[in-house]
Protein backbone atom coordinates (compact mmCIF):
# COMPACT_ATOMS: atom_id res chain seq x y z
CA UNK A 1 0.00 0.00 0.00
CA UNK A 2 1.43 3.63 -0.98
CA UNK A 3 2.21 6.04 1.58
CA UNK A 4 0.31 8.26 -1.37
CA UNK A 5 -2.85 5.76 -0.54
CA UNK A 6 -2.51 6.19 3.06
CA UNK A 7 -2.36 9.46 3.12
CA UNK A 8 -5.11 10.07 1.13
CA UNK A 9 -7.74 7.87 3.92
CA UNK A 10 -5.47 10.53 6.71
CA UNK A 11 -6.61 13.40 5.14
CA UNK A 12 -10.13 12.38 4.91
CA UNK A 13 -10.21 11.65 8.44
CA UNK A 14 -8.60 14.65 9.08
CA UNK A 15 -11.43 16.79 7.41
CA UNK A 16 -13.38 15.53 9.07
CA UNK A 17 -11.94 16.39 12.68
CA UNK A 18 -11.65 19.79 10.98
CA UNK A 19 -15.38 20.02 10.12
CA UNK A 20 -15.98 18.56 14.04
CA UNK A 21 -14.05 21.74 15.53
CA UNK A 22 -16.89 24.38 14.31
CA UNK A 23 -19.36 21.33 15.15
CA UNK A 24 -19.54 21.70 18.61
CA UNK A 25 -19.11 24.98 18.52
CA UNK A 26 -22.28 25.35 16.36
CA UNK A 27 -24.39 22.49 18.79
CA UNK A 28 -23.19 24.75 22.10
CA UNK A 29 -24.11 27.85 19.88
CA UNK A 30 -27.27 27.32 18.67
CA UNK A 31 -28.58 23.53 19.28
CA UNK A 32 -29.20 23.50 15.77
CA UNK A 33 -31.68 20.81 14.19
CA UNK A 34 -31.80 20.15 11.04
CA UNK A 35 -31.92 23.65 9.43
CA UNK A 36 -35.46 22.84 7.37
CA UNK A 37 -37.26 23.66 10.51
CA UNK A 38 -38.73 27.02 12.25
CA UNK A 39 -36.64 28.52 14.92
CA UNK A 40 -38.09 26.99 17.74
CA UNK A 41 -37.24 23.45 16.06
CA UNK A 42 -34.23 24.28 15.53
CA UNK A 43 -33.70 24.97 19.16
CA UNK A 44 -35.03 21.73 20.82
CA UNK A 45 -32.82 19.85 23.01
CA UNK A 46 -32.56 16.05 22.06
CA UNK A 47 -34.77 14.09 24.51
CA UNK A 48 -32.79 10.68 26.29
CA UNK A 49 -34.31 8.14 23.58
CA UNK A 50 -33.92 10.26 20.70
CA UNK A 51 -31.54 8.75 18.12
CA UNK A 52 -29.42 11.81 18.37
CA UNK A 53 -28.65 10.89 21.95
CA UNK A 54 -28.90 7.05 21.09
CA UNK A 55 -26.20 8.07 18.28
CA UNK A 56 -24.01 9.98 20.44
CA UNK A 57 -23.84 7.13 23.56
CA UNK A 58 -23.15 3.93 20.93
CA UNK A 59 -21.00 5.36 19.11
CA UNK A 60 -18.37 6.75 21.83
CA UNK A 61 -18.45 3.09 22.95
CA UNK A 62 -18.27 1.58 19.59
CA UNK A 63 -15.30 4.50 18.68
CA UNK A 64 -13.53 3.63 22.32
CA UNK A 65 -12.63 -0.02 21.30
CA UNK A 66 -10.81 0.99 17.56
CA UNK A 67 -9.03 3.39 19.79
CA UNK A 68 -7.79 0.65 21.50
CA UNK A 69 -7.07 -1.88 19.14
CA UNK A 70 -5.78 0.93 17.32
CA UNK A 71 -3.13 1.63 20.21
CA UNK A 72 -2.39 -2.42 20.60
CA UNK A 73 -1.10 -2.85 17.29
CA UNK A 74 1.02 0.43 17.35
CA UNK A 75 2.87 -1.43 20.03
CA UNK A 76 2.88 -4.46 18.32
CA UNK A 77 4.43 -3.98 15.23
CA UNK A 78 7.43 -1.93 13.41
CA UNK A 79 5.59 -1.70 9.87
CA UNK A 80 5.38 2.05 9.32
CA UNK A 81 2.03 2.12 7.10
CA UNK A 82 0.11 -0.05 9.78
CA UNK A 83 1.32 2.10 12.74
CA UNK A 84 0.51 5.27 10.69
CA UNK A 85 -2.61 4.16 9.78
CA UNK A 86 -3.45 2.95 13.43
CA UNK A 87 -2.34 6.33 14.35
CA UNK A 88 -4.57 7.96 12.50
CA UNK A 89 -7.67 6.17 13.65
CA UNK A 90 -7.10 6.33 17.24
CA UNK A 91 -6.33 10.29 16.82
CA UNK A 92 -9.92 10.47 14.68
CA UNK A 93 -11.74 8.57 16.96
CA UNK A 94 -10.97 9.56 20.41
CA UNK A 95 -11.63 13.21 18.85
CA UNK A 96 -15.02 12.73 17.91
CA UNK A 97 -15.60 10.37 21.31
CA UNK A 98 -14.89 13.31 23.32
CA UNK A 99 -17.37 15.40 21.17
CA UNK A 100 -20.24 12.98 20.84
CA UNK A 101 -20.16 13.29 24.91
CA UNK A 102 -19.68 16.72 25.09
CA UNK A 103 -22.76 16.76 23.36
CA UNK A 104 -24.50 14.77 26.08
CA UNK A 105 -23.52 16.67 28.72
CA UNK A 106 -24.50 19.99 27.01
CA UNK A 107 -27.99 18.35 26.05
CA UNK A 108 -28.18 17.46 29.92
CA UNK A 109 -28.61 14.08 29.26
CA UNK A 110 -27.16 10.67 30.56
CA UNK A 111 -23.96 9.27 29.03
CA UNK A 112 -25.67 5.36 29.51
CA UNK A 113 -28.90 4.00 28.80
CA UNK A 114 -30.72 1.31 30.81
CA UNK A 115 -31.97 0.15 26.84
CA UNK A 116 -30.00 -2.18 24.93
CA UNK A 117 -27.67 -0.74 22.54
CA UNK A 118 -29.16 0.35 19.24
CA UNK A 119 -32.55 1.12 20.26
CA UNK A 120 -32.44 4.43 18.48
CA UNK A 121 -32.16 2.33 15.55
CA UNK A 122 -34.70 0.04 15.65
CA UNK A 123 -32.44 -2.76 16.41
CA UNK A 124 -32.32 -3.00 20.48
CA UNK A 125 -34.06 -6.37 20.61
CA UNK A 126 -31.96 -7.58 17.11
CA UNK A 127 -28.48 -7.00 18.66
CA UNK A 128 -27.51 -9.45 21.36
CA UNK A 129 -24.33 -8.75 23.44
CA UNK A 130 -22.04 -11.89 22.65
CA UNK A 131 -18.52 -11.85 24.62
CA UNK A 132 -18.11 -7.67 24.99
CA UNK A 133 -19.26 -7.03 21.37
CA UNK A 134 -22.12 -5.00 21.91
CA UNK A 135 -23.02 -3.41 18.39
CA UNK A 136 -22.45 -4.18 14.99
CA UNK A 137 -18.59 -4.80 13.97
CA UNK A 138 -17.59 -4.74 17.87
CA UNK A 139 -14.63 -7.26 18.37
CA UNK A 140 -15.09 -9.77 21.07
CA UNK A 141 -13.40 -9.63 24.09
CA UNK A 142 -11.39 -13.03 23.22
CA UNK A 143 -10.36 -11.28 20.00
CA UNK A 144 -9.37 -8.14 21.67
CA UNK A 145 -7.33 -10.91 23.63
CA UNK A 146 -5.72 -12.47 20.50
CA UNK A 147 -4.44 -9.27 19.43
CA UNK A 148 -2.54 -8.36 22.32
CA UNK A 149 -0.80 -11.84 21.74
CA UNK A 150 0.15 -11.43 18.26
CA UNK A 151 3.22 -9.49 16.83
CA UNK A 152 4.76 -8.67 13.29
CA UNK A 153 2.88 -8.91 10.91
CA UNK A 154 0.11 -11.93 12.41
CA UNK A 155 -0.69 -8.30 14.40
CA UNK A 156 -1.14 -6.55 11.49
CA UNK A 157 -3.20 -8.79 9.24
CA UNK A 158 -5.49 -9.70 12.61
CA UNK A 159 -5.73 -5.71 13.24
CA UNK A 160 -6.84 -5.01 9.59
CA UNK A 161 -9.16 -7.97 9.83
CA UNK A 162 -10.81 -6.48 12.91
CA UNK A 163 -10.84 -2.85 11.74
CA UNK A 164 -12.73 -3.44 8.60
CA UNK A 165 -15.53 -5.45 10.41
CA UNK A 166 -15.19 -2.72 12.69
CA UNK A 167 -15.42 0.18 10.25
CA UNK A 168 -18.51 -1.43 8.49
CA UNK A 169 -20.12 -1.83 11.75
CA UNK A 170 -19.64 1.74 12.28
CA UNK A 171 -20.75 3.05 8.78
CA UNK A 172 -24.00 1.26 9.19
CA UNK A 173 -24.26 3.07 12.70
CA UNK A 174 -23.18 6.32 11.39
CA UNK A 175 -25.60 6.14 8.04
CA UNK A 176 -28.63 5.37 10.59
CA UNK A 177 -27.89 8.77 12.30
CA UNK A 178 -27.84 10.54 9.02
CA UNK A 179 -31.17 8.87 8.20
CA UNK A 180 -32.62 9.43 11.77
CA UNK A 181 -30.83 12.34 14.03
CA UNK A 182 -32.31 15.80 13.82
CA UNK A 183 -29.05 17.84 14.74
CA UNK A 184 -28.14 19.08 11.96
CA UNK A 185 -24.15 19.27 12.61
CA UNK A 186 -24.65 15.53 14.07
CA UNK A 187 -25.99 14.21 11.07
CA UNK A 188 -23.37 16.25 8.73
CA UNK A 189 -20.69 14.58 11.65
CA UNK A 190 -21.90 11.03 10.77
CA UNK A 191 -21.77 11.28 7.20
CA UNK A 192 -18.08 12.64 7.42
CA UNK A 193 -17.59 9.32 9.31
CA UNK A 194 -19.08 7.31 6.45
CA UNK A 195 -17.10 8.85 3.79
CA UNK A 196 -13.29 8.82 6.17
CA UNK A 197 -14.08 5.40 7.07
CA UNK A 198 -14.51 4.14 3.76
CA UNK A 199 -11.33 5.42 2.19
CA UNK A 200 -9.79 3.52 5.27
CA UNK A 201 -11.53 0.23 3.76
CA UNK A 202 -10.22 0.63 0.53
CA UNK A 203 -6.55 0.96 2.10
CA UNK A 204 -7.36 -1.55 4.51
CA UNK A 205 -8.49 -4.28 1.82
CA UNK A 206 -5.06 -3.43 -0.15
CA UNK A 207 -2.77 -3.87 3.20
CA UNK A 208 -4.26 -7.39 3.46
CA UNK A 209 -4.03 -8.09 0.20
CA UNK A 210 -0.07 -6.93 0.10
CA UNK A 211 -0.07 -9.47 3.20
CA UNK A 212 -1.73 -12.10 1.46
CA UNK A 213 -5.31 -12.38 3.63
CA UNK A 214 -8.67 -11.64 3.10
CA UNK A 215 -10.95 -10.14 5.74
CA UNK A 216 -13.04 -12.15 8.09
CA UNK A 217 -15.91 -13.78 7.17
């Protein structure tokens, strides 16, 4: 995979931590809703069950374990493009973690839900929790495991594996708050994840293909 390639998935991630900066300055500014509405829609906090709340909660969680794995294989291999890339996730991610709960704590609203995870999407009663993957993508906690094991480039190829699973897990989260949130700068937020994180599959699929494996099934 080219450093060109590489760079091209960082810079879309990085727009999109650009675009967040005046995000939550716009949600503290104004609460903004979708921007089709009058001005007192466009004011209304996000109620607890809302999907833009729902949204925001899952997907800190969901962005907290890429972080992680993202930090694991840093430490477990030398291969520039794979730490650079891994860099570049965990940077992304933990930036828009800390904004999706900024956003709960300036709507006033709880951080955890006593609902399953992906209620706001219709799927709370579809998604069932199998060892710590919660949502859609989620490694389990015995793969988290693996990974910590592995070095060279078994790390890599089991890191890429996990991270594409892991990005289309997301995308499908992210494209349901597009579809469902009202906040305008939330929804405009989600989609920016859609687009970064699908440049990173398209360098993702070529790294395992340089390595000679496919992703899971």
């Amino acid at each position: 995979m080219s450093r060109r390639a590489i760079g091209w998935a960082a810079g879309a991630a990085a727009a999109v931590l650009v675009a967040a900066g005046a995000v939550t300055y716009a949600v503290a500014d104004s609460g903004s809703g979708s921007g089709s509405g009058d001005g007192k829609a466009a004011q209304r906090t996000p109620s607890a069950d809302s999907a833009d709340a729902g949204f925001a909660r899952d997907m800190a969680v969901h962005h907290q374990q890429a972080v992680e794995m993202s930090y694991v294989v840093r430490d477990h291999t030398k291969n520039e493009d794979v730490r650079r890339l891994a860099y570049d996730i965990a940077q992304t991610q933990a930036n828009q973690r800390g904004m999706l709960l900024g956003w709960l704590d300036l709507w006033g609203l709880p951080k955890v839900s006593a609902d399953p995870p992906m209620t706001w999407m219709g799927m709370g009663g579809m998604v069932t929790a199998k060892d710590g993957s919660l949502m859609p993508g989620m490694a389990t906690n015995t793969q988290m495991k693996k990974l910590a094991t592995l070095n060279g480039k078994q790390a890599e190829i089991f890191y890429l594996q996990l991270m594409t699973n892991h990005h289309k897990g997301g995308i499908h989260m992210a494209e349901g708050c597009v579809a469902k949130c009202t906040v305008g700068v939330e929804k405009r937020l989600a989609q920016g994840m859609v687009d970064a994180q699908q440049s990173e599959l398209q360098v993702m699929a070529g790294m395992l293909k340089e390595r000679g494996a496919k992703p899971l099934s």
